[in-house]
Protein backbone atom coordinates (compact mmCIF):
# COMPACT_ATOMS: atom_id res chain seq x y z
CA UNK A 1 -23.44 9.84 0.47
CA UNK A 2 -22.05 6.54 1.65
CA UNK A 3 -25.23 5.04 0.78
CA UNK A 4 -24.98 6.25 -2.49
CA UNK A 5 -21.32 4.84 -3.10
CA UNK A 6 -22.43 0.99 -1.72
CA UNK A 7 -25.51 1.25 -4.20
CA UNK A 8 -23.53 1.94 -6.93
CA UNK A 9 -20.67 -0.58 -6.42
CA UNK A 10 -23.16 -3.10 -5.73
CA UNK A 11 -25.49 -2.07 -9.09
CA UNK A 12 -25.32 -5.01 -11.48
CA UNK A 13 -25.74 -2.58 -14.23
CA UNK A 14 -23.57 -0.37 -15.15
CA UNK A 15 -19.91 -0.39 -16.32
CA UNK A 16 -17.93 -3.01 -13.96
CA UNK A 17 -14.52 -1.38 -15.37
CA UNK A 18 -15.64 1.70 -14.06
CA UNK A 19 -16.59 0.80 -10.83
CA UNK A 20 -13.11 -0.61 -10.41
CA UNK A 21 -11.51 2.76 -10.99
CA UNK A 22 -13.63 3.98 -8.66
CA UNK A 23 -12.69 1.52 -5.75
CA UNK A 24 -9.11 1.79 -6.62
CA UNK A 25 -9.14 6.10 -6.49
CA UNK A 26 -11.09 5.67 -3.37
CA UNK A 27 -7.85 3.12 -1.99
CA UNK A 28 -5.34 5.06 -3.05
CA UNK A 29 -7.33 8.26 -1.07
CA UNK A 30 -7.40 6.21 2.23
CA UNK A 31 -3.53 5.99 1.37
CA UNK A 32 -3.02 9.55 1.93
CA UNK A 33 -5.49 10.23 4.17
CA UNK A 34 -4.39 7.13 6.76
CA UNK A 35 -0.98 8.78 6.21
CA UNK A 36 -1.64 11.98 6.67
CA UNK A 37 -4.30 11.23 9.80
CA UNK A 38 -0.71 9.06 11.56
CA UNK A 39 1.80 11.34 10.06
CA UNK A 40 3.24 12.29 13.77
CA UNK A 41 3.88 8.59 14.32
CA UNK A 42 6.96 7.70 12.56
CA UNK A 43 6.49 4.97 10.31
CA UNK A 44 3.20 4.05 11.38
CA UNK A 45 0.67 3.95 8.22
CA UNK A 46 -1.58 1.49 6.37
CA UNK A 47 -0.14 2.05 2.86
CA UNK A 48 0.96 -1.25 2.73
CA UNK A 49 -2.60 -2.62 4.15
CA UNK A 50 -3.60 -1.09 1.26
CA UNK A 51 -1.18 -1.72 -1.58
CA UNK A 52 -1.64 -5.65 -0.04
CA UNK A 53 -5.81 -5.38 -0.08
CA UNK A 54 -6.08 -4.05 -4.04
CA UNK A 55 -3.41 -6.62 -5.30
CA UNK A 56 -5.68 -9.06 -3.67
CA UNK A 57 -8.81 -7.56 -4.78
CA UNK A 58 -7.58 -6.20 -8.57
CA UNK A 59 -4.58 -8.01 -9.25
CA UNK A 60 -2.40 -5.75 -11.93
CA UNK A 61 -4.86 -2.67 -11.54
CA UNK A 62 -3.40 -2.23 -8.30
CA UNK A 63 -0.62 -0.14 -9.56
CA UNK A 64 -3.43 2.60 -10.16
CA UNK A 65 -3.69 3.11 -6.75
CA UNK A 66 0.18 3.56 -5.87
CA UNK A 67 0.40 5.95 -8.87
CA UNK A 68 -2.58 8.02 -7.50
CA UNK A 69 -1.45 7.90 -4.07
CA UNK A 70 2.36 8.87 -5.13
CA UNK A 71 0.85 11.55 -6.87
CA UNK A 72 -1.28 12.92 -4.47
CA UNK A 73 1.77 12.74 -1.47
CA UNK A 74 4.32 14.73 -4.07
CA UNK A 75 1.52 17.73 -4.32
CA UNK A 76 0.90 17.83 -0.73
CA UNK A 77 4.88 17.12 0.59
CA UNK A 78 6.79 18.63 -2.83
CA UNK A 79 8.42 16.47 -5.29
CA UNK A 80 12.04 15.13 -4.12
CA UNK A 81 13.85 12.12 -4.23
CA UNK A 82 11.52 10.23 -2.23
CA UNK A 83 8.82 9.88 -4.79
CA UNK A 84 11.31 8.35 -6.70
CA UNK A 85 11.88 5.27 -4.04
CA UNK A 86 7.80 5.63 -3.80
CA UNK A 87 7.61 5.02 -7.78
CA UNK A 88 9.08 1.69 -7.60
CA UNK A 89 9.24 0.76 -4.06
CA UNK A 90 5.50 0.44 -3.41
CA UNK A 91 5.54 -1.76 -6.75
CA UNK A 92 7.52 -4.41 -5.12
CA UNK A 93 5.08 -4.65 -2.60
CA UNK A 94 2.54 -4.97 -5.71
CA UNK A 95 3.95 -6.82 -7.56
CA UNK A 96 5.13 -9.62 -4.28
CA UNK A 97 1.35 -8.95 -2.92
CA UNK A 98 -0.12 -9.93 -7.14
CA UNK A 99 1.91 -12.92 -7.00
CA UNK A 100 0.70 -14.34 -3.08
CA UNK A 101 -2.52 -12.89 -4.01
CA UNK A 102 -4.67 -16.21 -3.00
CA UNK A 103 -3.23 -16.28 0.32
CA UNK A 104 -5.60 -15.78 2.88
CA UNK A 105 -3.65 -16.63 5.60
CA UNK A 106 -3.65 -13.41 8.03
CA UNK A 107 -0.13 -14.30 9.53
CA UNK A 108 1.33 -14.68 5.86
CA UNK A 109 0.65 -11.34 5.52
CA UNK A 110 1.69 -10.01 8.44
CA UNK A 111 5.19 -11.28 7.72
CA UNK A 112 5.20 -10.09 3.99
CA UNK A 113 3.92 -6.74 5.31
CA UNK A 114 6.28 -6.65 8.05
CA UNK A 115 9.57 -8.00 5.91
CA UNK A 116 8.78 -5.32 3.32
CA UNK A 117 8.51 -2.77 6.25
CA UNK A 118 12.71 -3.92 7.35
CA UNK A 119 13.73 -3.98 3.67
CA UNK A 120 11.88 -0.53 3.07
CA UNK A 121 15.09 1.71 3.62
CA UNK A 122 17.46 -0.65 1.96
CA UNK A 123 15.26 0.08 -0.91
CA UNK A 124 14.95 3.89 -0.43
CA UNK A 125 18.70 3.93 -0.26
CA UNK A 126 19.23 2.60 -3.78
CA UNK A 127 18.56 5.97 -5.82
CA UNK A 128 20.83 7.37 -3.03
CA UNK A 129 23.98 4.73 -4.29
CA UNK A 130 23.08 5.83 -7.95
CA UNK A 131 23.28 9.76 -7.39
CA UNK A 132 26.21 9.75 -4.59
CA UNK A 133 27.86 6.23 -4.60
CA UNK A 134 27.79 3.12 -2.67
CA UNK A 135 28.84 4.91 0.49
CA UNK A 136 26.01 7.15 0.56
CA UNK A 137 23.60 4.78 -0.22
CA UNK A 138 24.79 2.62 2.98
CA UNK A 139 25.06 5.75 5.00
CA UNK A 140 21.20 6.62 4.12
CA UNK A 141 20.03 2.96 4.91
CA UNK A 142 21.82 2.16 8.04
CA UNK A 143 20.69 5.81 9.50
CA UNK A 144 16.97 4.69 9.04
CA UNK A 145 17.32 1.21 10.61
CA UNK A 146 15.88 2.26 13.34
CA UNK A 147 12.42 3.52 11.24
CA UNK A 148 12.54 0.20 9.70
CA UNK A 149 12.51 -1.77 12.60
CA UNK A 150 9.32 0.58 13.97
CA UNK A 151 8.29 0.46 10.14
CA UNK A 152 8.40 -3.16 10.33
CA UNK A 153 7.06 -4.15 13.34
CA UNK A 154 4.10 -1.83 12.79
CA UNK A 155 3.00 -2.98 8.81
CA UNK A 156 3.12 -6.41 10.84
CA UNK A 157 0.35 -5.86 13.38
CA UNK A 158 -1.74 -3.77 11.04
CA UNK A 159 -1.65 -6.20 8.37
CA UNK A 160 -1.83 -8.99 10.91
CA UNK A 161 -5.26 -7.22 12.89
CA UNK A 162 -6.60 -5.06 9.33
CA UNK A 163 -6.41 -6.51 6.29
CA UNK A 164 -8.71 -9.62 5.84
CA UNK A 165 -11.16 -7.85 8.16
CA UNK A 166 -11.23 -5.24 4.87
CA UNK A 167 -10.62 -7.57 2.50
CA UNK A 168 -13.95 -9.69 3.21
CA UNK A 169 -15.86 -5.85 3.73
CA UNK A 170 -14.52 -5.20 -0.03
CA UNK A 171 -15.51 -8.35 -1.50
CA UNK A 172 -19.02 -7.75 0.11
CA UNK A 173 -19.04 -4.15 -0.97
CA UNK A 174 -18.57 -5.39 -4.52
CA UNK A 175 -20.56 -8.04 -4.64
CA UNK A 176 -17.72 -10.49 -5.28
CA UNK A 177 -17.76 -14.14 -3.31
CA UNK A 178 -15.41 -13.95 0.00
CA UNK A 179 -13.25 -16.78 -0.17
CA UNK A 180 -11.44 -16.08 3.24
């Protein structure tokens, strides 16, 4: 089966929009399933390896694979306020890791990754301010600190150790030059 998959990214013919969608479904799949696998560590996930490797490798498109993934996570945990934060939270991280996107610089990353990881429940915590004021919104964020610095210090290494060991795999996967 893997086989299979390779071949056909690699195929010259064929529709290349297609195979894009096809990459992108399988990213946002190792987004749930990376989750999933680590969900008894707190905090601990490649999501944002992953957001960071298809806004390198599809620019824009990327967003398909956040949508899937937030998707996906709301029919296997329920649909609550956190898919909200997940809607637009995971964006930023898009839209930061669309416009850096020619950085190849594993350490750049690894701050981004881990920066985003600190600022991920001050985030969260703004639908909380919306619905039940300023105070609650504060209250949420400073109660997760602690997550964040674990979230933080973790997106760090694994972006730092993962993700331009899969970005050059992808590029050679799809047949694209590796310019890392």
């Amino acid at each position: 089966m893997r086989t299979v998959i390779i071949l056909s990214l690699r195929s010259s013919s064929g529709n290349g929009r297609l195979r894009e969608l096809i990459v992108l479904a399988m990213i946002a799949a190792l987004m749930v399933a990376t989750q999933v696998a680590l969900a008894s560590l707190p905090n601990i996930h490649l999501v944002a390896v992953f957001v960071i490797l298809a806004a390198m490798l599809f620019g824009w498109r990327a967003l398909y694979s956040i949508y899937i993934f937030v998707v996906l996570e709301a029919l296997i945990y329920g649909f609550s306020m956190w898919v909200v934060n997940y809607l637009y939270v995971w964006t930023v991280l898009a839209v930061i890791a669309i416009l850096c996107r020619k950085n190849r610089s594993p350490l750049f990353w690894a701050a981004v990754s881990g920066v985003f990881g600190l600022g991920f429940g001050a985030l969260c915590a703004i639908p909380y301010a919306v619905v039940g004021g300023w105070a609650a919104g504060f209250a949420y964020w400073v109660a997760g600190i602690p997550f964040d610095l674990l979230h933080c210090a973790s997106n760090a290494v694994l972006a730092f150790i993962l993700l331009m060991p899969l970005y050059r795999l992808c590029c050679k996967l799809l047949g694209r030059p590796i310019d890392a």
